[in-house]
Structures are given as C-alpha cells and as structure tokens.
PDB file of N, CA and C in Angstrom:
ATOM      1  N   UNK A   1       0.848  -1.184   0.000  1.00  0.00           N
ATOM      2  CA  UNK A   1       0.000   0.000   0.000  1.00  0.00           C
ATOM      3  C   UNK A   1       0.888   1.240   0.000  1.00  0.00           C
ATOM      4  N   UNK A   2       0.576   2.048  -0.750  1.00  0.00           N
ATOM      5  CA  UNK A   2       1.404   3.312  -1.201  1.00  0.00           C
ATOM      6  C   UNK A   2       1.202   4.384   0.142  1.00  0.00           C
ATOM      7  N   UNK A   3      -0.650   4.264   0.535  1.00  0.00           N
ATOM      8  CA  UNK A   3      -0.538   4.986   1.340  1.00  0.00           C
ATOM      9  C   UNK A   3      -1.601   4.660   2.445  1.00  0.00           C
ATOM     10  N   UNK A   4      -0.931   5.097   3.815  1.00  0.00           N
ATOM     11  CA  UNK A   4      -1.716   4.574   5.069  1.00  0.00           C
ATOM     12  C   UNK A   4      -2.993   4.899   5.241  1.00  0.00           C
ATOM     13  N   UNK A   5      -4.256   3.950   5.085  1.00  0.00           N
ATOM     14  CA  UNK A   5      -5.672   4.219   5.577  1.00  0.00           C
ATOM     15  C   UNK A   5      -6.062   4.128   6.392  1.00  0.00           C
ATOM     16  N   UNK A   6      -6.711   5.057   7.303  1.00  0.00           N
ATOM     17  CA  UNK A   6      -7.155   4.552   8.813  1.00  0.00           C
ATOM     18  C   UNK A   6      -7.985   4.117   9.060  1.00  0.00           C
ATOM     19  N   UNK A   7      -8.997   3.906   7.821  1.00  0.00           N
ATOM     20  CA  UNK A   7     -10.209   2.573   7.724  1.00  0.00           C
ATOM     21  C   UNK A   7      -9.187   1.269   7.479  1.00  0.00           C
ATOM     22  N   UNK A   8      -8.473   0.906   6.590  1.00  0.00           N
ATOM     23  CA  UNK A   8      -7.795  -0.067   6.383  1.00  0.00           C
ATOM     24  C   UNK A   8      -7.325  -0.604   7.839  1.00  0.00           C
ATOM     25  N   UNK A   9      -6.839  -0.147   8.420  1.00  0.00           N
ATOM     26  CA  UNK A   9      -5.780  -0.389   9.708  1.00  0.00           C
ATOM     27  C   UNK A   9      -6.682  -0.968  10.376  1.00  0.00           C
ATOM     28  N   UNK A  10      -7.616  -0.237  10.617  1.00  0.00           N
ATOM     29  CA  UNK A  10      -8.600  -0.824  12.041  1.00  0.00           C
ATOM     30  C   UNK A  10      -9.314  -1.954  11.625  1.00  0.00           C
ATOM     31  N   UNK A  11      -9.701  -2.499  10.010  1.00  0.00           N
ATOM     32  CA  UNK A  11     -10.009  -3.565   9.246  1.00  0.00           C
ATOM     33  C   UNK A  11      -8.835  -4.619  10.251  1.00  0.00           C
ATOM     34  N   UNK A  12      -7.840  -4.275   9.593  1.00  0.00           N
ATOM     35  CA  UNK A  12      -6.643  -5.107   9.975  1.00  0.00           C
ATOM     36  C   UNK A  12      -6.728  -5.340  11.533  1.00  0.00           C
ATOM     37  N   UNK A  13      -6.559  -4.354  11.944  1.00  0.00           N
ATOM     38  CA  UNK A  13      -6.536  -4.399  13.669  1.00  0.00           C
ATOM     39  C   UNK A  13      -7.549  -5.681  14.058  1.00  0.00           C
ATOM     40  N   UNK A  14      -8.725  -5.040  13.707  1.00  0.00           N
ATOM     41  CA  UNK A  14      -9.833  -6.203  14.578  1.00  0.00           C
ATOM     42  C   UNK A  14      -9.477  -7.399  13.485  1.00  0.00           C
ATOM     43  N   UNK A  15      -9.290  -7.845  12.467  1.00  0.00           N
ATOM     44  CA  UNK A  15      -8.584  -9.160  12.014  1.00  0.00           C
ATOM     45  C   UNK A  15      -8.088  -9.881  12.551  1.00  0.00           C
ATOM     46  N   UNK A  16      -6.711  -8.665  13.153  1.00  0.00           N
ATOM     47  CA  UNK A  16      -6.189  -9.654  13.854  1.00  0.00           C
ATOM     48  C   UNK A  16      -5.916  -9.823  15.177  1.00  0.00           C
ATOM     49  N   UNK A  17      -6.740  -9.640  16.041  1.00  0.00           N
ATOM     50  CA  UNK A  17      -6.774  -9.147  17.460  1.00  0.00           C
ATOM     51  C   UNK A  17      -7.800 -10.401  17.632  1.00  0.00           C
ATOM     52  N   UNK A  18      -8.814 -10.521  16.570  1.00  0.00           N
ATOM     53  CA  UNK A  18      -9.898 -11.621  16.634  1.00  0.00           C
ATOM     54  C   UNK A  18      -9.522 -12.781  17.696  1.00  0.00           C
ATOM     55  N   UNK A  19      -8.861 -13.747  16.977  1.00  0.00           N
ATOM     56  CA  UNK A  19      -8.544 -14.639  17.272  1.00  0.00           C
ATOM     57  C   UNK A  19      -7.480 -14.580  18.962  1.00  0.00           C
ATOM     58  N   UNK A  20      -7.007 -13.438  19.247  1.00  0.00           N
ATOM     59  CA  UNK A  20      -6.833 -13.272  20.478  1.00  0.00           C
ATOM     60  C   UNK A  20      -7.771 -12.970  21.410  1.00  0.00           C
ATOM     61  N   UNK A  21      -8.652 -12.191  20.975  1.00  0.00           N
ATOM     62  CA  UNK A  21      -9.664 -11.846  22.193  1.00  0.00           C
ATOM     63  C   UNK A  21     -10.531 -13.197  22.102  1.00  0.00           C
ATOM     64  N   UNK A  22     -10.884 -13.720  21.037  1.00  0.00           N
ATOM     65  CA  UNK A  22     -12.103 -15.365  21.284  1.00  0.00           C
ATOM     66  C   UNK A  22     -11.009 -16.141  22.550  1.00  0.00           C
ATOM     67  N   UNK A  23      -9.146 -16.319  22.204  1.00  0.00           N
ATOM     68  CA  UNK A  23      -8.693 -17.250  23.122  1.00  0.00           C
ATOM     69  C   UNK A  23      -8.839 -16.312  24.642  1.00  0.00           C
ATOM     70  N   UNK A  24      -9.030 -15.434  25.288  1.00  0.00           N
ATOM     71  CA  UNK A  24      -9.017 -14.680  25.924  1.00  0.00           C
ATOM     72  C   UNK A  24     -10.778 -15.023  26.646  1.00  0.00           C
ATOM     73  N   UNK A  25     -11.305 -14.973  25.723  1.00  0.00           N
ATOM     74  CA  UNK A  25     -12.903 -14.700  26.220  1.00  0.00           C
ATOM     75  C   UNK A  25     -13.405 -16.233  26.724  1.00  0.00           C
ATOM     76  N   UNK A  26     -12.467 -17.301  26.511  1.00  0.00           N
ATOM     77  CA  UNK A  26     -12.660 -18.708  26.618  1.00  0.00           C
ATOM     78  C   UNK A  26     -12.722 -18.422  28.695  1.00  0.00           C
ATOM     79  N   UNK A  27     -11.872 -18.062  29.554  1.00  0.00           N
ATOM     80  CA  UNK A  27     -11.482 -18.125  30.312  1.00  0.00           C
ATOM     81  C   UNK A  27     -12.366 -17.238  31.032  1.00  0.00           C
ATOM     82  N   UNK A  28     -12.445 -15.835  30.468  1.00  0.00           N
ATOM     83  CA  UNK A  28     -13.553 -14.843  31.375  1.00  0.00           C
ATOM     84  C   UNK A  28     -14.533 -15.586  31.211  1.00  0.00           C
ATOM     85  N   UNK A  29     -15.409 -15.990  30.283  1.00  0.00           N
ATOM     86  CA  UNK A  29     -16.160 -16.846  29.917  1.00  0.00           C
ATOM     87  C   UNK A  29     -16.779 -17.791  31.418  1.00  0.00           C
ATOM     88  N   UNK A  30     -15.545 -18.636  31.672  1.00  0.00           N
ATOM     89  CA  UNK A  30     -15.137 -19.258  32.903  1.00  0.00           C
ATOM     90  C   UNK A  30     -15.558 -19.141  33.962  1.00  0.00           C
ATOM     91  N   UNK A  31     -14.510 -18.012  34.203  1.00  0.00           N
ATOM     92  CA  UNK A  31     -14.596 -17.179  35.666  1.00  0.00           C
ATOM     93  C   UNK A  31     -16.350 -16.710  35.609  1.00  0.00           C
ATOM     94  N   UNK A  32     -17.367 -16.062  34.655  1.00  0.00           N
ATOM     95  CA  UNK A  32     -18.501 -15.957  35.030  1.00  0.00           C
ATOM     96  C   UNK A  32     -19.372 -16.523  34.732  1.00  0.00           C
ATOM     97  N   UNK A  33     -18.498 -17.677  34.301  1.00  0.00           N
ATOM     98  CA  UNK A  33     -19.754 -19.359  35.124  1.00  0.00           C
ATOM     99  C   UNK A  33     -20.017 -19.631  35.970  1.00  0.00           C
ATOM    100  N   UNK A  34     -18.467 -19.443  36.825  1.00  0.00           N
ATOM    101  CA  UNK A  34     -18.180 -19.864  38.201  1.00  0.00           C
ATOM    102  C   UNK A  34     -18.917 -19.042  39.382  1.00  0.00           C
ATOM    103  N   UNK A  35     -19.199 -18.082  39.009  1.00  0.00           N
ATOM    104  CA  UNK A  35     -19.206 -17.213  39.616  1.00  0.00           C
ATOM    105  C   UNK A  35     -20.584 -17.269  39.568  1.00  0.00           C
ATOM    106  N   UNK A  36     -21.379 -17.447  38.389  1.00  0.00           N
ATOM    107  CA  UNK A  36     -22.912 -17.810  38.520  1.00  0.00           C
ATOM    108  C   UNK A  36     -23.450 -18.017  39.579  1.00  0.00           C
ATOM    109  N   UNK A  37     -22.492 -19.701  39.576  1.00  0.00           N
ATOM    110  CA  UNK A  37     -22.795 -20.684  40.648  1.00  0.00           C
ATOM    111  C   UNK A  37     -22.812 -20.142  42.056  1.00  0.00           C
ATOM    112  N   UNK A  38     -21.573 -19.656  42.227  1.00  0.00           N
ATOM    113  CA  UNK A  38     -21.440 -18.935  43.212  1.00  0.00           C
ATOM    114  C   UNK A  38     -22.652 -18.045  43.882  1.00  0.00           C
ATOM    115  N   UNK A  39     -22.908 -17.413  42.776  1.00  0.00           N
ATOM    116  CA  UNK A  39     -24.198 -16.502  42.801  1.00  0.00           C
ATOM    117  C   UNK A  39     -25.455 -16.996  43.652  1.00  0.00           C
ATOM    118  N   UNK A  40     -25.412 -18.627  42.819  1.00  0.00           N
ATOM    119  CA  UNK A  40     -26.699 -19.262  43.070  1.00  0.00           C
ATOM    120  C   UNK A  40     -26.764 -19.987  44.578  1.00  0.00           C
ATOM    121  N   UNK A  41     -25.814 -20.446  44.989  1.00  0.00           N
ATOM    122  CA  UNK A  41     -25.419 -20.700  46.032  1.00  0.00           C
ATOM    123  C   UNK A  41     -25.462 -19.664  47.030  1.00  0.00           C
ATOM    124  N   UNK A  42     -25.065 -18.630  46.914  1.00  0.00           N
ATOM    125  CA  UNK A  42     -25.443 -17.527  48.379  1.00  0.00           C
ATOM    126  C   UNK A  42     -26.806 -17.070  48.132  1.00  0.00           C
ATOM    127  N   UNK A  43     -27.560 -17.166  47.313  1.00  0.00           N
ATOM    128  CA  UNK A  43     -29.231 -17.136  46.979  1.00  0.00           C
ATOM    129  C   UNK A  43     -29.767 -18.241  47.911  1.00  0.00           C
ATOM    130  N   UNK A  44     -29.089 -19.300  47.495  1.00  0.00           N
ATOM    131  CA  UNK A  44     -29.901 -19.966  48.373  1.00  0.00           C
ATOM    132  C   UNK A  44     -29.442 -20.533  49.884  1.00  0.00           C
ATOM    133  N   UNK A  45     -28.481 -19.504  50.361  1.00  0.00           N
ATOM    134  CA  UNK A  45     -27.987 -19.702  51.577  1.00  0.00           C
ATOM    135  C   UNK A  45     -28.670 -18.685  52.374  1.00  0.00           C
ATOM    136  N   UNK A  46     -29.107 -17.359  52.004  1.00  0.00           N
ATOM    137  CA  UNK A  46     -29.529 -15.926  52.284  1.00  0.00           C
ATOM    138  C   UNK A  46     -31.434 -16.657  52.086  1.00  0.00           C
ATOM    139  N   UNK A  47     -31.714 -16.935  51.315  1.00  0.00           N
ATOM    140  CA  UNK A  47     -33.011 -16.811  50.897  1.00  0.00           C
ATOM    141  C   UNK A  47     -33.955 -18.100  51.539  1.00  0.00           C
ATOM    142  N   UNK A  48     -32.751 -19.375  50.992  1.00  0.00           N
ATOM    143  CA  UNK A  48     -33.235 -20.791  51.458  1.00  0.00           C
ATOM    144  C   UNK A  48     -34.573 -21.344  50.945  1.00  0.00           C
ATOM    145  N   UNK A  49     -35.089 -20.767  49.576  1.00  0.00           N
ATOM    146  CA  UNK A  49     -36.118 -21.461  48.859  1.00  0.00           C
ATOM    147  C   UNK A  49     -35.191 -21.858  47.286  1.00  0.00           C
ATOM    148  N   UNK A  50     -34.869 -22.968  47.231  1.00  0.00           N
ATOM    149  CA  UNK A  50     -34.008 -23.390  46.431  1.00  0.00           C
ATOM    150  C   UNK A  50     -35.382 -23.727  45.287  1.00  0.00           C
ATOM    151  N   UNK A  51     -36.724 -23.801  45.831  1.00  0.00           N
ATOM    152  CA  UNK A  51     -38.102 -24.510  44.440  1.00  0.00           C
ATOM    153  C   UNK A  51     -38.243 -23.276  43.727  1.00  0.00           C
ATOM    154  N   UNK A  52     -37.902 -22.033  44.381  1.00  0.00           N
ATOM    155  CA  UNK A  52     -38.197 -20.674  43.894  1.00  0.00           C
ATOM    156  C   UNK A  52     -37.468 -19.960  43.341  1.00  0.00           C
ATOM    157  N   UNK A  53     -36.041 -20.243  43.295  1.00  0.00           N
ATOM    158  CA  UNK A  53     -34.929 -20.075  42.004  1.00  0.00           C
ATOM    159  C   UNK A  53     -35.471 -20.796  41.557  1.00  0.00           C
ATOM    160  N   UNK A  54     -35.402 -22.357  41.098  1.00  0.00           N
ATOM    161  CA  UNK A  54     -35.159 -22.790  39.798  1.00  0.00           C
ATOM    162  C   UNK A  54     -36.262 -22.341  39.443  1.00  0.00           C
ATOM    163  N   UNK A  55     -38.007 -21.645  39.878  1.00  0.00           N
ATOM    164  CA  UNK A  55     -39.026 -21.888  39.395  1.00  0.00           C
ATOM    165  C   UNK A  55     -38.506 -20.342  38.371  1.00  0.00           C
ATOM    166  N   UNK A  56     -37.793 -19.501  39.170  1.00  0.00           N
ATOM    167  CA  UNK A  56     -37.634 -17.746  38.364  1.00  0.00           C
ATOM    168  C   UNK A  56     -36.800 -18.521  37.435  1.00  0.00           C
ATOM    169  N   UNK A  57     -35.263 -19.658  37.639  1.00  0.00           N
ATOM    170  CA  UNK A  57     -34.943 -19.827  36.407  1.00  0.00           C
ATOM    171  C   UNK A  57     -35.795 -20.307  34.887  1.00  0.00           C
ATOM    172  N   UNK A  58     -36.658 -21.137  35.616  1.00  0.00           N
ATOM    173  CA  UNK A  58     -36.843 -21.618  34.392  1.00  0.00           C
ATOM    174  C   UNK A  58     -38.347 -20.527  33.803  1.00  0.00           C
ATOM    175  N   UNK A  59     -38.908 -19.483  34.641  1.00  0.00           N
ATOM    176  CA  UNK A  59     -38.833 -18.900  33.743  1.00  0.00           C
ATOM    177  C   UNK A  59     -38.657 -17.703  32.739  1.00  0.00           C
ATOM    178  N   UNK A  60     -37.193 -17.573  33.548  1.00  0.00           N
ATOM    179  CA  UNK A  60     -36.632 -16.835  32.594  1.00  0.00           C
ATOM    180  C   UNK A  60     -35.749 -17.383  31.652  1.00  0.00           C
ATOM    181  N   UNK A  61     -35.620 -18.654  31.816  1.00  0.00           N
ATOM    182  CA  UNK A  61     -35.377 -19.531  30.188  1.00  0.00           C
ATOM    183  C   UNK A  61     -36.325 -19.564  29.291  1.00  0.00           C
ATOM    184  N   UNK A  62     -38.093 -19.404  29.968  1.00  0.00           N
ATOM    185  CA  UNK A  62     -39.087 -19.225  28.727  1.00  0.00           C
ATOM    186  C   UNK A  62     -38.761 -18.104  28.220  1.00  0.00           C
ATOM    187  N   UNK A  63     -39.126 -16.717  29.028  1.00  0.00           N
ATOM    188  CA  UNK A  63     -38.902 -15.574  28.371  1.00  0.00           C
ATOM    189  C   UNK A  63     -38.342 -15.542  27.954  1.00  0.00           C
ATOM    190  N   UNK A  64     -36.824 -15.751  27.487  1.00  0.00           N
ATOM    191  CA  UNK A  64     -35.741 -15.439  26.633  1.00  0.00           C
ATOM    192  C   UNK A  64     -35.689 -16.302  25.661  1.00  0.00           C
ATOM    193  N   UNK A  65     -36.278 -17.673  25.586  1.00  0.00           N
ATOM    194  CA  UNK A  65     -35.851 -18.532  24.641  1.00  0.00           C
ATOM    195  C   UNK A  65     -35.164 -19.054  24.462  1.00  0.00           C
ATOM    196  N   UNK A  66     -33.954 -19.733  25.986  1.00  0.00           N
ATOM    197  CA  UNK A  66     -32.728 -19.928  25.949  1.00  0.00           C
ATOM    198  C   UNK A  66     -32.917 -21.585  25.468  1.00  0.00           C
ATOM    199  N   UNK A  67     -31.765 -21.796  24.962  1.00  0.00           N
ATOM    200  CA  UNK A  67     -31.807 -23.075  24.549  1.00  0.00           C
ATOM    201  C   UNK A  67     -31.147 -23.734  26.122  1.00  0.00           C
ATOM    202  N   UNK A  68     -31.758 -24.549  26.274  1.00  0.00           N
ATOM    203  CA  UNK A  68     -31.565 -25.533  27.617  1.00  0.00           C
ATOM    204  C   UNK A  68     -30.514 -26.600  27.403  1.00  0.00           C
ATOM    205  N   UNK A  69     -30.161 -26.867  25.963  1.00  0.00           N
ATOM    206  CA  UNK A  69     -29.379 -28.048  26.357  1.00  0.00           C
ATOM    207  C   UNK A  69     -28.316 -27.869  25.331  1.00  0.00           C
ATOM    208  N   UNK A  70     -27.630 -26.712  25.394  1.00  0.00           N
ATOM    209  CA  UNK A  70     -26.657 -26.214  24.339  1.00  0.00           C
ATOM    210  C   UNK A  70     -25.191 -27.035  24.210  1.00  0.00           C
ATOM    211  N   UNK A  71     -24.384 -26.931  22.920  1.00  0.00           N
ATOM    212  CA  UNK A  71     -23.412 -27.752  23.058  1.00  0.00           C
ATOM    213  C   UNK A  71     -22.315 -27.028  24.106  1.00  0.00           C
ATOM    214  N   UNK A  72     -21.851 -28.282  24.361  1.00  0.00           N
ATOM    215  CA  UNK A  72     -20.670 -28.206  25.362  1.00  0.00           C
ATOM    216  C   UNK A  72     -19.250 -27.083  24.785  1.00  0.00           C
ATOM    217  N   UNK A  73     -19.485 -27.300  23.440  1.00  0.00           N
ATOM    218  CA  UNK A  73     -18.072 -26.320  23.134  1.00  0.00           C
ATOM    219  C   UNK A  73     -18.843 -24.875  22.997  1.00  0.00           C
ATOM    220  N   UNK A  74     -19.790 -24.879  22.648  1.00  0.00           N
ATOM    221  CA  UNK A  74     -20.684 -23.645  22.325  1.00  0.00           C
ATOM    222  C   UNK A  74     -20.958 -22.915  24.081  1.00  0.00           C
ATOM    223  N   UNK A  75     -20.534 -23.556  24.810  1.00  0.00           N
ATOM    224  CA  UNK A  75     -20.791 -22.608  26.261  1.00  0.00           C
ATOM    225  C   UNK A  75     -19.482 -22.466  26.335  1.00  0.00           C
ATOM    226  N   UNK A  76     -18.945 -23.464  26.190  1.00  0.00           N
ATOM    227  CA  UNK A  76     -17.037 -22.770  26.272  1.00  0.00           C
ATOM    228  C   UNK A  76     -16.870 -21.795  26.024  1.00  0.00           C
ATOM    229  N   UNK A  77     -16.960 -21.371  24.387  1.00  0.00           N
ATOM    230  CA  UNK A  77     -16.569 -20.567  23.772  1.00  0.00           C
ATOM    231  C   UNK A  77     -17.496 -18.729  24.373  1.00  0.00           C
ATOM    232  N   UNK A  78     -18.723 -19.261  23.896  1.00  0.00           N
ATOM    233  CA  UNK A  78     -19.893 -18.280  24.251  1.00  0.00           C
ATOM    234  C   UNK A  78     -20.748 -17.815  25.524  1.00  0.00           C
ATOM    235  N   UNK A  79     -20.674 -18.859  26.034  1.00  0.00           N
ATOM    236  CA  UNK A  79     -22.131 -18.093  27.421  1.00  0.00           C
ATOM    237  C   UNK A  79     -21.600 -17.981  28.340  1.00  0.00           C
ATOM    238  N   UNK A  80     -21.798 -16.961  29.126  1.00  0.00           N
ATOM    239  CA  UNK A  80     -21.168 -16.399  29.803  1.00  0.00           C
ATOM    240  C   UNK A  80     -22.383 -16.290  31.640  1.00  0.00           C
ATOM    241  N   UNK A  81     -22.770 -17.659  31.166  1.00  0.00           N
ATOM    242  CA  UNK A  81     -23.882 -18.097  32.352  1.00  0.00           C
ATOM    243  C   UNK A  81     -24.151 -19.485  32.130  1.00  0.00           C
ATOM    244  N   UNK A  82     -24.194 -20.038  33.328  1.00  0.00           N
ATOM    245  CA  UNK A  82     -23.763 -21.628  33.572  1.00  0.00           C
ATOM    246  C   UNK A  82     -25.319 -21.882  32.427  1.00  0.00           C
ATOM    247  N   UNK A  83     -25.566 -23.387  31.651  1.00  0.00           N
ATOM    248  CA  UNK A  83     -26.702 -23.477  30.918  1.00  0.00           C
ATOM    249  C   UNK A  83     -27.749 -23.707  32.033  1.00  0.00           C
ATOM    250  N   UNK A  84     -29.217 -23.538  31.925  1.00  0.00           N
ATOM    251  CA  UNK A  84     -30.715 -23.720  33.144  1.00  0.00           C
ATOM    252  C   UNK A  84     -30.227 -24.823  33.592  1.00  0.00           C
ATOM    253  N   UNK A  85     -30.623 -25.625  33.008  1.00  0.00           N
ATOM    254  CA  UNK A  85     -30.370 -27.418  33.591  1.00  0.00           C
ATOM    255  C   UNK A  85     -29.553 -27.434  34.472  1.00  0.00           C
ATOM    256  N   UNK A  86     -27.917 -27.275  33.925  1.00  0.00           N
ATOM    257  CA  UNK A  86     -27.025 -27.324  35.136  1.00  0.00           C
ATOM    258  C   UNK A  86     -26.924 -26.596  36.368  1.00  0.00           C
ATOM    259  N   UNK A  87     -27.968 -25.144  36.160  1.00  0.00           N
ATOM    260  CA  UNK A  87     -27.992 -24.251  37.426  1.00  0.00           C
ATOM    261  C   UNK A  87     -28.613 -24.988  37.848  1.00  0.00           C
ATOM    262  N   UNK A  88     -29.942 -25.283  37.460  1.00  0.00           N
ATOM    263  CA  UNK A  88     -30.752 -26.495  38.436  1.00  0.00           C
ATOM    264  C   UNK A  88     -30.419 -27.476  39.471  1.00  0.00           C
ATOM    265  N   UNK A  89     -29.277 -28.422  38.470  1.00  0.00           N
ATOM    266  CA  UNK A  89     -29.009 -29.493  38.649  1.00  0.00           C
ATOM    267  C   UNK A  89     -27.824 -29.144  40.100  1.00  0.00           C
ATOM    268  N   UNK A  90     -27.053 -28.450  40.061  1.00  0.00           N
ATOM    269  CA  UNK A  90     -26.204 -27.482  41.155  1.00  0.00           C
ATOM    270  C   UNK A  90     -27.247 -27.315  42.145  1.00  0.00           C
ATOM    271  N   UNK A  91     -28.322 -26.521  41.951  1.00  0.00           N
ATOM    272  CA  UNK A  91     -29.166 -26.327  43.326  1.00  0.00           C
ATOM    273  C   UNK A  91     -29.751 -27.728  43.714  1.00  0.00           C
ATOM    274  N   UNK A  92     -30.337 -28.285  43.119  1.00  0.00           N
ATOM    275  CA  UNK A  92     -30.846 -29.718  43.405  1.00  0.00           C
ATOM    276  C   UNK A  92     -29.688 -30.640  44.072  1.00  0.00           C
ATOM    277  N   UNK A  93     -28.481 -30.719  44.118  1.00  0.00           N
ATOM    278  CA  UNK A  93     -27.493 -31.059  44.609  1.00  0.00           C
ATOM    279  C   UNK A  93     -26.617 -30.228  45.786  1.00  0.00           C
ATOM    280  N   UNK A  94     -27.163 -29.165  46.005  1.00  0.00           N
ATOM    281  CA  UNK A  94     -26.551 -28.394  47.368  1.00  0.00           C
ATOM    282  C   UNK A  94     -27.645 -28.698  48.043  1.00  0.00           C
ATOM    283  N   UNK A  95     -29.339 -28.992  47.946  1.00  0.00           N
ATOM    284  CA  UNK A  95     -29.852 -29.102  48.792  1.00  0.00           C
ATOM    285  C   UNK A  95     -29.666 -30.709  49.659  1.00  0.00           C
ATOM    286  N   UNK A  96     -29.177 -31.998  48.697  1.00  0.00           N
ATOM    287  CA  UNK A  96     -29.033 -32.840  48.964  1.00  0.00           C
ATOM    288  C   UNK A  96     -27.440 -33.328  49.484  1.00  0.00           C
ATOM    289  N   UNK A  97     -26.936 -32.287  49.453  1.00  0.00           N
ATOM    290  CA  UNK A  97     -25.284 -32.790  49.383  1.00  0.00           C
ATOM    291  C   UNK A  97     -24.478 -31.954  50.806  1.00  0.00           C
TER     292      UNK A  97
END
C-alpha cells in the first residue's frame, strides 16, 4: 500500500486481534460461570427457597428462549452463564449434598 488508511488499519486491527480476544474470552467466559454458581449458592444460603430459584430460572429460560441443552463447546466458547439445567441441577445437589 502506497498509502496509510485509517479505515484499512482498524479492518486489519480487529482481524487480527480476533482470534486473540475469542482465546481470551474462553477463560472470562469461565470465571462468570463460576461465579454464577457462586451466585446461586449464596441465593440460596440468604433466601433458602431453592423450588423458587429454579421456578424464576426456568422462567426466565421461557422468556428469553434460551436453549436448555446447548453444546458443550458452544458454552465454552460463548455463554457467559452456567446453561438452566445445570444451574438447576447445582441447586438440586446443594440441597441434597
């Protein structure tokens, strides 16, 4: 290129930054799964109706339309909130465990 574009550059920039911020977002990703849980767990340590989360989770899985049983690499990569089921399945298991 003869001469520097500052539309061009920032083309380039996010090109190639891409593939660093997706390996990057794998991990935050992570941390506010974990942290979900976490979430869900002092809810139901403070509150102690564990039938009344999952009943608001699930439905605010209707309202939104969340898919309930998403792939395993597809939450890796993307959601950035544990999937319904498994929040469930977490509370249904702190009450028994």
């Amino acid at each position: 290129m003869t001469h520097v574009s500052t539309y061009a550059s920032i083309i380039f920039i996010s090109l190639f930054f891409s593939p660093i911020t997706r390996f990057f977002s794998v991990f935050t990703h992570y941390l506010s799964r974990k942290y979900e849980f976490e979430a869900d767990a002092f809810s139901l340590k403070t509150y102690a109706e564990p039938e009344t989360l999952i009943r608001a989770l699930k439905r605010l899985s209707v309202d939104n339309l969340s898919n309930i049983t998403p792939h395993r690499f597809k939450v890796l990569l993307d959601y950035t909130h544990p999937p319904v089921l498994e929040r469930i399945r977490a509370i249904r298991e702190s009450q028994h465990g």
